[in-house]
Protein backbone atom coordinates (compact mmCIF):
# COMPACT_ATOMS: atom_id res chain seq x y z
CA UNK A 1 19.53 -11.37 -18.92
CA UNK A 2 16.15 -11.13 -17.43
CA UNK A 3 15.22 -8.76 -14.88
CA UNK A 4 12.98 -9.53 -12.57
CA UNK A 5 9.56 -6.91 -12.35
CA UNK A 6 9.08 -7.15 -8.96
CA UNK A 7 11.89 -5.78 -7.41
CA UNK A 8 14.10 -2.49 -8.57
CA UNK A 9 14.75 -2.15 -12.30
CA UNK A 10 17.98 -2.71 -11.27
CA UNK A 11 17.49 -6.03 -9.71
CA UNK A 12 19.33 -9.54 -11.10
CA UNK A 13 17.75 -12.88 -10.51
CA UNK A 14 20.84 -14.03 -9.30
CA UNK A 15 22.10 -11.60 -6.97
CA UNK A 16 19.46 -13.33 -4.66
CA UNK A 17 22.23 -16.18 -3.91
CA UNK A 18 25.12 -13.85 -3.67
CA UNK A 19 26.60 -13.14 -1.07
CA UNK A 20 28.32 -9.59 -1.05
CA UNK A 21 25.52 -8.45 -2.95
CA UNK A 22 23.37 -8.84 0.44
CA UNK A 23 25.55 -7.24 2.57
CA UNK A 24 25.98 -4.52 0.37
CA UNK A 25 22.63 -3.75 -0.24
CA UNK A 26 22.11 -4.26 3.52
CA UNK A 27 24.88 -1.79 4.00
CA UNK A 28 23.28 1.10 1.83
CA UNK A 29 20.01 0.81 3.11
CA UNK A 30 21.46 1.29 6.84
CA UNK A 31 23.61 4.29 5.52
CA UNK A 32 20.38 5.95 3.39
CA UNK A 33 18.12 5.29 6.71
CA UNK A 34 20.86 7.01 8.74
CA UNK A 35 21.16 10.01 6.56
CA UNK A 36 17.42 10.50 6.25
CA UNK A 37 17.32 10.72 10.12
CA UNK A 38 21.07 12.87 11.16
CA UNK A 39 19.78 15.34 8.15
CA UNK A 40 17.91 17.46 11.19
CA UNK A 41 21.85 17.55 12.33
CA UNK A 42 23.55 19.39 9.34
CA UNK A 43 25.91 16.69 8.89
CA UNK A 44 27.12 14.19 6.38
CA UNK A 45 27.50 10.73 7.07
CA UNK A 46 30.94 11.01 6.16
CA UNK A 47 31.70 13.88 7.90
CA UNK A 48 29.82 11.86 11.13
CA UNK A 49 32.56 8.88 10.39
CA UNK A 50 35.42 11.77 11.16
CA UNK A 51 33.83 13.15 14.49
CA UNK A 52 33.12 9.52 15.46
CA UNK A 53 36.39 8.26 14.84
CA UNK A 54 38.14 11.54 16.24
CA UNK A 55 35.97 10.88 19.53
CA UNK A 56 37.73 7.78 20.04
CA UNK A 57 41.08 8.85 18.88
CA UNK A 58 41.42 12.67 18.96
CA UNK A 59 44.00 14.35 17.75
CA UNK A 60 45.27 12.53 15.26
CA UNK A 61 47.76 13.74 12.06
CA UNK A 62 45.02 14.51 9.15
CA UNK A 63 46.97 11.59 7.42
CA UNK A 64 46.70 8.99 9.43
CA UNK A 65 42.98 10.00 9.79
CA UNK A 66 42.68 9.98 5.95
CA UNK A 67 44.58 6.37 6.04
CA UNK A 68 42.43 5.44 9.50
CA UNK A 69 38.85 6.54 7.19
CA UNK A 70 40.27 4.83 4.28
CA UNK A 71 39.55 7.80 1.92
CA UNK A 72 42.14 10.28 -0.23
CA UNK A 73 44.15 12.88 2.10
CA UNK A 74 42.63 15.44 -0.14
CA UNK A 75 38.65 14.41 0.36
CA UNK A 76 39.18 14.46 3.98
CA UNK A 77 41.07 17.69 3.67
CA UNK A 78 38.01 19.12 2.60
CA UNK A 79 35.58 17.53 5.09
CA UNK A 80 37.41 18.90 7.39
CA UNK A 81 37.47 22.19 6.11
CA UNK A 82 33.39 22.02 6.17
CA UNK A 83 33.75 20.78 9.90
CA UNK A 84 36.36 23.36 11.19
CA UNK A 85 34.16 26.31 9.27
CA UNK A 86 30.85 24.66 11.65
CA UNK A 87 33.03 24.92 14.47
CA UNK A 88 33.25 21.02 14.79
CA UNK A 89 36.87 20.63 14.89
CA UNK A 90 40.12 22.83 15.22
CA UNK A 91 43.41 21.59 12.93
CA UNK A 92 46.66 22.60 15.51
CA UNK A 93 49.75 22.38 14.27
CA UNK A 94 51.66 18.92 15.53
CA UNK A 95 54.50 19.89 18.39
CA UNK A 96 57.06 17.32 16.89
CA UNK A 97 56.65 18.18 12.66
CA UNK A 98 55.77 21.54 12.12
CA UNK A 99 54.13 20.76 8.67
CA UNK A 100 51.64 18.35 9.70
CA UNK A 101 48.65 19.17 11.40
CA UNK A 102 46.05 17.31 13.75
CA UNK A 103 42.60 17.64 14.44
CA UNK A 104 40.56 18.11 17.31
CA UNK A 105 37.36 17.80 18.44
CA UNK A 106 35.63 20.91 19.86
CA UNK A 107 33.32 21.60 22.70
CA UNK A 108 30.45 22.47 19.32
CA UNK A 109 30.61 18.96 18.36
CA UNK A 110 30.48 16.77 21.77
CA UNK A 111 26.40 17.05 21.70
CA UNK A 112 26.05 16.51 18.25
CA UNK A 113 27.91 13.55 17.86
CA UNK A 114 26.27 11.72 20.84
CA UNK A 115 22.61 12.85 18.97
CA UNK A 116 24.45 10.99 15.92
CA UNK A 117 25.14 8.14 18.13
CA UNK A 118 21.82 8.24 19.73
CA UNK A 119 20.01 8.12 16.05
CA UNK A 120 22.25 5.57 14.82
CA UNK A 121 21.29 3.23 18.23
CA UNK A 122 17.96 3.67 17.23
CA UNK A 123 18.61 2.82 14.09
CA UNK A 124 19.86 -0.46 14.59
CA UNK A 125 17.63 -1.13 17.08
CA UNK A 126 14.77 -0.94 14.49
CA UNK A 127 16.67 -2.81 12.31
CA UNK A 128 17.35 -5.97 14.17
CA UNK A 129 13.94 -6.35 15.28
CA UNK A 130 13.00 -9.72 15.38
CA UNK A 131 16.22 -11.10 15.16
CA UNK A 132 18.00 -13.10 17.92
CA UNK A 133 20.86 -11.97 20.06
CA UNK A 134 21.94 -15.54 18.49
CA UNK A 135 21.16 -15.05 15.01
CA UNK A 136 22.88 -11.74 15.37
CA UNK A 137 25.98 -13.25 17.33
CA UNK A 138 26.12 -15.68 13.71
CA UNK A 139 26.47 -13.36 11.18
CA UNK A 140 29.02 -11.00 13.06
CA UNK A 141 30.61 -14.52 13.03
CA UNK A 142 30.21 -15.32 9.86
CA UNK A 143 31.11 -11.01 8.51
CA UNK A 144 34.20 -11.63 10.72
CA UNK A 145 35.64 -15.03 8.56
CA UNK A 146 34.57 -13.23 5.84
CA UNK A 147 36.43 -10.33 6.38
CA UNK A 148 39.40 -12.80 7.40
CA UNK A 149 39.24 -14.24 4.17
CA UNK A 150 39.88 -11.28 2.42
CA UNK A 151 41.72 -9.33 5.02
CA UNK A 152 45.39 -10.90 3.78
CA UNK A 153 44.87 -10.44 -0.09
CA UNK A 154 43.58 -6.77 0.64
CA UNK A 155 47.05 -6.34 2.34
CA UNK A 156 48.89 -7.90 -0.33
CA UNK A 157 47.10 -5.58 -2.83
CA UNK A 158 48.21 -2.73 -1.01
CA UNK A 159 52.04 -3.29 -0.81
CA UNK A 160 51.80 -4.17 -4.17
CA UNK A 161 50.18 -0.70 -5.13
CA UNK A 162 52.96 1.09 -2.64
């Protein structure tokens, strides 16, 4: 297998006609670009992903937030131990099961997420320049039959695995 010298050592001739390969490598440089620029912020992507996601939905069990972030209860039990010890969220104990516990947003983290929000606009601003509102309407077409495609053997995986 040759690899090619003008691109990253890691580079594969053939990865340029494949598909995920793109939109993975697509994907990371977004997420590194984003993280170079919320750094200033003192907050992980990841942890930005549970403050974003509690923003819409806040509240929530810290297991159905695990399930909702598709990571292990036990990583986000420690992201959220990071974010509760910045004052970013509070855990209260749920009214109807006394052993589970939600999360909330505080007052700390309202500004700070819309700065994420504002970075991440700007982002993606800069990255689609150039590119049509049309050309951009197509491939959220085309990402959305994709993820179609593989959204019912993904579920069959996972009732398999349950």
């Amino acid at each position: 297998m040759l690899l090619a010298t003008d691109k990253h050592p890691y580079y594969i001739h053939a990865m340029d006609t494949n598909f995920a390969f793109e939109v993975s490598e697509t994907a990371l440089a977004l997420r590194r670009a984003f993280d170079r620029r919320a750094a200033e912020q003192d907050v992980t992507r990841a942890q930005w992903r549970v403050l974003s996601f509690l923003k819409r939905e806040d509240g929530l069990r810290q297991v159905a937030l695990a399930d909702h972030l598709d990571v292990e209860p036990i990583t986000l039990c420690r992201m959220v131990d990071r974010l509760e010890e910045a004052g970013l969220v509070e855990r209260r104990a749920d009214e109807s099961d006394r052993r589970a516990r939600r999360i909330y947003l505080t007052e700390k983290a309202r500004p700070i997420i819309e700065e994420l929000r504002r970075i991440a606009e700007d982002l993606i601003e800069e990255a689609l320049a150039g590119v049509s509102e049309e050309e951009q309407a197509g491939v959220r077409g085309v990402l959305a039959r994709v993820r179609g495609n593989v959204a019912p053997a993904a579920a069959a995986a996972k009732r398999r695995a349950s």
